[in-house]
Protein backbone atom coordinates (compact mmCIF):
# COMPACT_ATOMS: atom_id res chain seq x y z
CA UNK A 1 127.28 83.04 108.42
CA UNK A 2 128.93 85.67 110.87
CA UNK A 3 127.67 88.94 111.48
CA UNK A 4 130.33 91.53 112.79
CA UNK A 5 129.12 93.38 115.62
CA UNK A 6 128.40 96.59 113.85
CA UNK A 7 125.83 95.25 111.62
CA UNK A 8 123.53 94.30 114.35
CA UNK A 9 124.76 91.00 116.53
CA UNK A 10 123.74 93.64 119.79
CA UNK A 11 120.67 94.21 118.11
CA UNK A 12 119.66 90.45 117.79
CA UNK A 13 120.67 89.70 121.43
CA UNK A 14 118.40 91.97 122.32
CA UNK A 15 115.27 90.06 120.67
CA UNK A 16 113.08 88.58 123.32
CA UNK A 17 113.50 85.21 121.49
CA UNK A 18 116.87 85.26 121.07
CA UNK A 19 117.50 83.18 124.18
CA UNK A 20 115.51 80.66 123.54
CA UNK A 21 117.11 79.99 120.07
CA UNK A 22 120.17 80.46 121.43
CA UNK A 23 119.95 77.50 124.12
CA UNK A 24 118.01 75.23 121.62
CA UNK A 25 121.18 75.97 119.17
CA UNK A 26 123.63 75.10 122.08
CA UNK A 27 121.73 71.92 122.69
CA UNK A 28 121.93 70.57 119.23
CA UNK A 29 125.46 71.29 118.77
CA UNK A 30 126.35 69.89 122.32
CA UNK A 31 124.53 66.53 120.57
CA UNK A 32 126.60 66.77 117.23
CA UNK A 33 124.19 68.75 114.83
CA UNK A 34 124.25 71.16 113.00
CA UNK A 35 121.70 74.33 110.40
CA UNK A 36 122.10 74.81 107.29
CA UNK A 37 120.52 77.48 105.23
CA UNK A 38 119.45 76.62 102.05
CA UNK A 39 118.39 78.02 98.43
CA UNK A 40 116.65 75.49 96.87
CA UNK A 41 115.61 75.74 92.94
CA UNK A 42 112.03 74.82 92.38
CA UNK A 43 113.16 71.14 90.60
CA UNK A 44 113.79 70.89 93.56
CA UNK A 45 110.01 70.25 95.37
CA UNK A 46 106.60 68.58 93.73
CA UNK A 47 104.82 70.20 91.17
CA UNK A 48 102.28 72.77 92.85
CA UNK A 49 99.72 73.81 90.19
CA UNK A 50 97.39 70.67 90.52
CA UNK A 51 96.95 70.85 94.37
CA UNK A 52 97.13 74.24 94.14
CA UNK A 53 94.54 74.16 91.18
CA UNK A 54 92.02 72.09 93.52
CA UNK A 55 92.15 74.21 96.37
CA UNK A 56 91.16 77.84 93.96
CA UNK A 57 88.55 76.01 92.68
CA UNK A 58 87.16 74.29 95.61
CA UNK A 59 87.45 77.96 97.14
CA UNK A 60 85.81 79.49 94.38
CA UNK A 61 82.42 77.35 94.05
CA UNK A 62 81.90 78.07 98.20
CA UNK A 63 78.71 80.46 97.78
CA UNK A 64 79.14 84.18 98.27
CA UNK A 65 77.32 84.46 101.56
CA UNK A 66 79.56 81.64 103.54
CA UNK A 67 82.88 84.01 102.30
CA UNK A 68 81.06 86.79 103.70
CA UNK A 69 80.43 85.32 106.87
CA UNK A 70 83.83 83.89 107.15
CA UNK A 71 85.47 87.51 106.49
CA UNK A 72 83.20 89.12 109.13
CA UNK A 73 83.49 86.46 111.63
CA UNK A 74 84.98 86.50 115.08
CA UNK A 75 88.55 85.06 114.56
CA UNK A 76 88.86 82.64 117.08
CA UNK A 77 85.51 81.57 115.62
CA UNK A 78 86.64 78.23 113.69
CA UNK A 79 83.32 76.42 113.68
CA UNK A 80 82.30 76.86 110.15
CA UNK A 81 81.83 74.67 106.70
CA UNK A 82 84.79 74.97 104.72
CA UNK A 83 86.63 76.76 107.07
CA UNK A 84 89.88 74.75 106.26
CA UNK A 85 89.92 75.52 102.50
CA UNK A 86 88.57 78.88 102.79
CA UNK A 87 91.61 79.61 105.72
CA UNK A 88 94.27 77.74 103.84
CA UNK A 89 93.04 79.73 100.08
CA UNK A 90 93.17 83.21 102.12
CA UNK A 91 96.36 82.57 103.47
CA UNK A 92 98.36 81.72 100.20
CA UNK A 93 96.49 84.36 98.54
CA UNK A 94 97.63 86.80 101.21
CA UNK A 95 101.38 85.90 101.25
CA UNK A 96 101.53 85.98 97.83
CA UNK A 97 100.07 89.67 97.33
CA UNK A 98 102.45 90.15 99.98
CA UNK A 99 105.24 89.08 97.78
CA UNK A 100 103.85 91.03 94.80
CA UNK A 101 103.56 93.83 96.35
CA UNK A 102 107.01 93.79 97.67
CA UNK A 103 106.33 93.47 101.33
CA UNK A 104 107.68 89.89 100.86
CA UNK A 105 106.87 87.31 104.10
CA UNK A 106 108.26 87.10 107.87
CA UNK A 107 109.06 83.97 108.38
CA UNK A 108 111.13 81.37 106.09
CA UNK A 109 110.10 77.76 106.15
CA UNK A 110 112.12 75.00 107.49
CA UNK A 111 113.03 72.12 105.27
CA UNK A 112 113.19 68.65 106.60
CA UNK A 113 114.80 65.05 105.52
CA UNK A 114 112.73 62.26 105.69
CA UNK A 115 115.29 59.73 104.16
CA UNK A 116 112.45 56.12 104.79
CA UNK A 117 110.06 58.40 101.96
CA UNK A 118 113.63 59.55 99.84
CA UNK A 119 112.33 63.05 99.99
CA UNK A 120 112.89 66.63 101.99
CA UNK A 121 109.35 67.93 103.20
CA UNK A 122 108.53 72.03 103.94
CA UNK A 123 107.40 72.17 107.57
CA UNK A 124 106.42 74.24 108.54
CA UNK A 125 105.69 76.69 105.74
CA UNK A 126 104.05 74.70 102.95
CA UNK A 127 101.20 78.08 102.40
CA UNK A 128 104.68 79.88 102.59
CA UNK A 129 106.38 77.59 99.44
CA UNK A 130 102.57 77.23 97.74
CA UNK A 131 102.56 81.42 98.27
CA UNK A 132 106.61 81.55 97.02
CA UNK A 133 105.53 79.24 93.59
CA UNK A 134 102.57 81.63 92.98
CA UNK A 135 104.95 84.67 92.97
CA UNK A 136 107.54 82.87 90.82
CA UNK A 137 110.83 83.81 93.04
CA UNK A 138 113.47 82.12 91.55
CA UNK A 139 114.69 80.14 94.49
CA UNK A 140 113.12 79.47 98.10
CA UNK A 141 115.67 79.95 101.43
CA UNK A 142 114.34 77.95 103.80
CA UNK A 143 116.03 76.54 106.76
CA UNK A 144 117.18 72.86 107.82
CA UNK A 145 117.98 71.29 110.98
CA UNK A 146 120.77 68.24 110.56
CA UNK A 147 120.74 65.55 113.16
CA UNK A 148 124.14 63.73 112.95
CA UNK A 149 122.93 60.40 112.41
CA UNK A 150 124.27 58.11 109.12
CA UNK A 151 120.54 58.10 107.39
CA UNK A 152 120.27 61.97 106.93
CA UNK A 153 122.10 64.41 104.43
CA UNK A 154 121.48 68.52 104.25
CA UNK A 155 119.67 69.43 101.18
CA UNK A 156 121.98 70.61 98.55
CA UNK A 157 122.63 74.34 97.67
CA UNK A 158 123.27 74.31 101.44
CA UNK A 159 125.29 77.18 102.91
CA UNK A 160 125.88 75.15 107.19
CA UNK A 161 125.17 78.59 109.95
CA UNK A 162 128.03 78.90 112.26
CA UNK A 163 126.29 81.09 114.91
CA UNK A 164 122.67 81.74 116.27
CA UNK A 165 122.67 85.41 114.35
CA UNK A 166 123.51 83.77 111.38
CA UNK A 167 120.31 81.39 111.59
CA UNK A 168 118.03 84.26 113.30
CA UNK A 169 118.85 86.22 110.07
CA UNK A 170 118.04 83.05 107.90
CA UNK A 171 114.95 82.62 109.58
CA UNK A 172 113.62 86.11 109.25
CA UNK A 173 115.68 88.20 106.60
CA UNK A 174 116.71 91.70 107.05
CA UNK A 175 113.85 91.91 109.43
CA UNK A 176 114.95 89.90 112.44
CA UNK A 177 116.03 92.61 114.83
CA UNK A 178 112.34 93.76 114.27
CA UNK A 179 110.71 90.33 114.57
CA UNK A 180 108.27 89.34 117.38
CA UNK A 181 108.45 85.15 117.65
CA UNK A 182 107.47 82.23 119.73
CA UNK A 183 110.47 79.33 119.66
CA UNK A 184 109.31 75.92 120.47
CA UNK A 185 111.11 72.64 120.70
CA UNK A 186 109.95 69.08 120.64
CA UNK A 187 111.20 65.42 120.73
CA UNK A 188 112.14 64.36 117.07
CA UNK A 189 112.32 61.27 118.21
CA UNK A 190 109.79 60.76 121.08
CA UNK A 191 109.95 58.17 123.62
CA UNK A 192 107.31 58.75 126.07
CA UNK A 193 103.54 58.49 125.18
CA UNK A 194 103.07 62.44 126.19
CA UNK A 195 105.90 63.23 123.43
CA UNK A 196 104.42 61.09 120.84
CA UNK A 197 101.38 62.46 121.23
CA UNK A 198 102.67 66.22 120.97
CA UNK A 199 105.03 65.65 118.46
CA UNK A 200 102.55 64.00 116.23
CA UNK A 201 100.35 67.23 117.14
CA UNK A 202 102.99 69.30 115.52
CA UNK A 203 104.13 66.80 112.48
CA UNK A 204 101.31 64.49 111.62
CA UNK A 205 102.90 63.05 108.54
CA UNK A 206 107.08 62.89 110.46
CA UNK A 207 107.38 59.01 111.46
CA UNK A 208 109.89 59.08 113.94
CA UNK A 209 109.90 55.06 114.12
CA UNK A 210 111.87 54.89 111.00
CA UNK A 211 115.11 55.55 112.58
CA UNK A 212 116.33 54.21 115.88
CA UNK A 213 118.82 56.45 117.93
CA UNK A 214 119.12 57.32 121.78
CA UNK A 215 120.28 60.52 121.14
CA UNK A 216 117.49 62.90 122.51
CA UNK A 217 117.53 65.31 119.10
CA UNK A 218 114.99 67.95 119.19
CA UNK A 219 112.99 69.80 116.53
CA UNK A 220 112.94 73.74 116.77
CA UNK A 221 109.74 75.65 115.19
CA UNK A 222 109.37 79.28 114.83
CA UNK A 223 106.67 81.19 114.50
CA UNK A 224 104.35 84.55 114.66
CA UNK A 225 103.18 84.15 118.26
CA UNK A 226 101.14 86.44 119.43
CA UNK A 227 101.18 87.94 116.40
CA UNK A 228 99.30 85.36 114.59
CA UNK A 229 95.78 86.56 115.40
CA UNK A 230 96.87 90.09 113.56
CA UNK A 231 97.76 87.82 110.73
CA UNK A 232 95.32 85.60 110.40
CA UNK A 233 92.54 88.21 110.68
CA UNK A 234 94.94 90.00 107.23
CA UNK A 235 94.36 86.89 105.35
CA UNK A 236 90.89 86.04 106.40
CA UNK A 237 90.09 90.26 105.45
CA UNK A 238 91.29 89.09 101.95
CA UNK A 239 88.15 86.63 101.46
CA UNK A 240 85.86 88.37 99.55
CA UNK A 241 88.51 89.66 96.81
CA UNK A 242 89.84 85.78 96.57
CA UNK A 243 86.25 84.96 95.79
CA UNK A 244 85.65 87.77 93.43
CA UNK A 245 89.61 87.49 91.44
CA UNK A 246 88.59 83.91 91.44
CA UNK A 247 84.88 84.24 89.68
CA UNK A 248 86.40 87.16 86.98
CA UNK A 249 87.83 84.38 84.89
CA UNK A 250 90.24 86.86 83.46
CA UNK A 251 93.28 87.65 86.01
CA UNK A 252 96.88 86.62 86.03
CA UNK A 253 96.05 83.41 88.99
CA UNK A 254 93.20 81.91 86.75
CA UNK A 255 95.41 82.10 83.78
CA UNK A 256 98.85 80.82 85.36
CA UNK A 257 96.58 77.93 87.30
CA UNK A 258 94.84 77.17 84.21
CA UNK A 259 91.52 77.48 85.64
């Protein structure tokens, strides 16, 4: 994907991130990779509705009082019972509003190939996909990073970028020239204890030791940056009408969750 000049290449160079991505996207490519952007039909990923299922009603039996107090508290506060169903419920329940309401999201997710599980895992943006089901878009763009080794293969439906505006628009949408971001890199396939240790921090469930290679590939990961605290205090502000949309037994979510 090329974007001539006039519809906003100047603009994107202009982005405070845009340097980082850019020297991240010369790396890879120096190294033999390449991006893809993809738009994946929902055969495509797991079946949501039980875990999503689990979570609403896990959410909706936490008493009235601890939602309260979650909504009001501090937000760097994260010392609280339930806090990671409660934040991961509010945040799906606030993208997806989002999308109903037409504001849509910022960011897309990143899609990755883990060929030693034969699957492609969302990371990050699984509340993103859960928030995308919920809506019922008919596809999900998402971006994925190629390492040119013989065990991976781009998702299909795959359209590969050709520049760093191409993939900054892929990441964010018509948006991107209004985007604030943090770019961060780390060791796909770490060597050193310290990178083990911080890329495990970012990927928990990627297991590097499946695939041997000396070539010194590298992860990229988007996100809001200092911009997540306004976020996250929008989703955990959407607490108390989770709780109450949940309890009504008679809404559009209860009935297409089968609650």
């Amino acid at each position: 994907m090329t974007i001539p000049e006039k519809h906003g290449m100047l603009t994107l160079r202009h982005t405070f991130y845009y340097h980082d991505l850019k020297r991240w996207w010369d790396y890879h490519h120096e190294l033999g990779g390449s991006v893809y952007e993809c738009n994946l039909p929902w055969d495509f990923f797991p079946d949501f509705k039980s875990d999503l299922k689990k979570l609403f009603i896990e959410y909706a039996s936490i008493p009235f009082k601890q939602i309260e107090e979650f909504q009001s508290a501090f937000i760097y506060n994260n010392d609280m019972a339930d806090r990671v169903v409660m934040e991961d419920a509010c945040k799906i329940w606030f993208l997806y509003r989002n999308i109903k309401d037409g504001v849509g999201i910022k960011f897309n997710p990143q899609i990755i190939h883990e060929p030693w599980a034969d699957r492609y895992r969302v990371h990050p943006g699984s509340g993103r996909l859960a928030s995308m089901w919920l809506a019922e878009l008919n596809n999900v763009k998402c971006v994925y990073t190629h390492f040119d080794e013989s065990c991976f293969e781009p998702p299909a439906y795959n359209n590969i970028l050709h520049d760093v505006e191409g993939m900054v628009l892929s990441m964010f949408g018509n948006t991107a020239s209004k985007m604030r971001a943090d770019i961060e890199t780390y060791q796909a396939f770490p060597v050193t204890p310290e990178e083990q240790r911080y890329t495990s921090e970012r990927d928990s469930e990627w297991d590097w030791h499946k695939v041997k290679t000396d070539t010194r590939w590298k992860f990229i990961r988007y996100s809001e940056g200092q911009s997540f605290v306004e976020s996250k205090q929008q989703w955990r502000d959407c607490a108390i009408d989770l709780w109450y949309t949940l309890n009504s037994h008679d809404n559009e979510l209860i009935s297409k969750l089968d609650i």
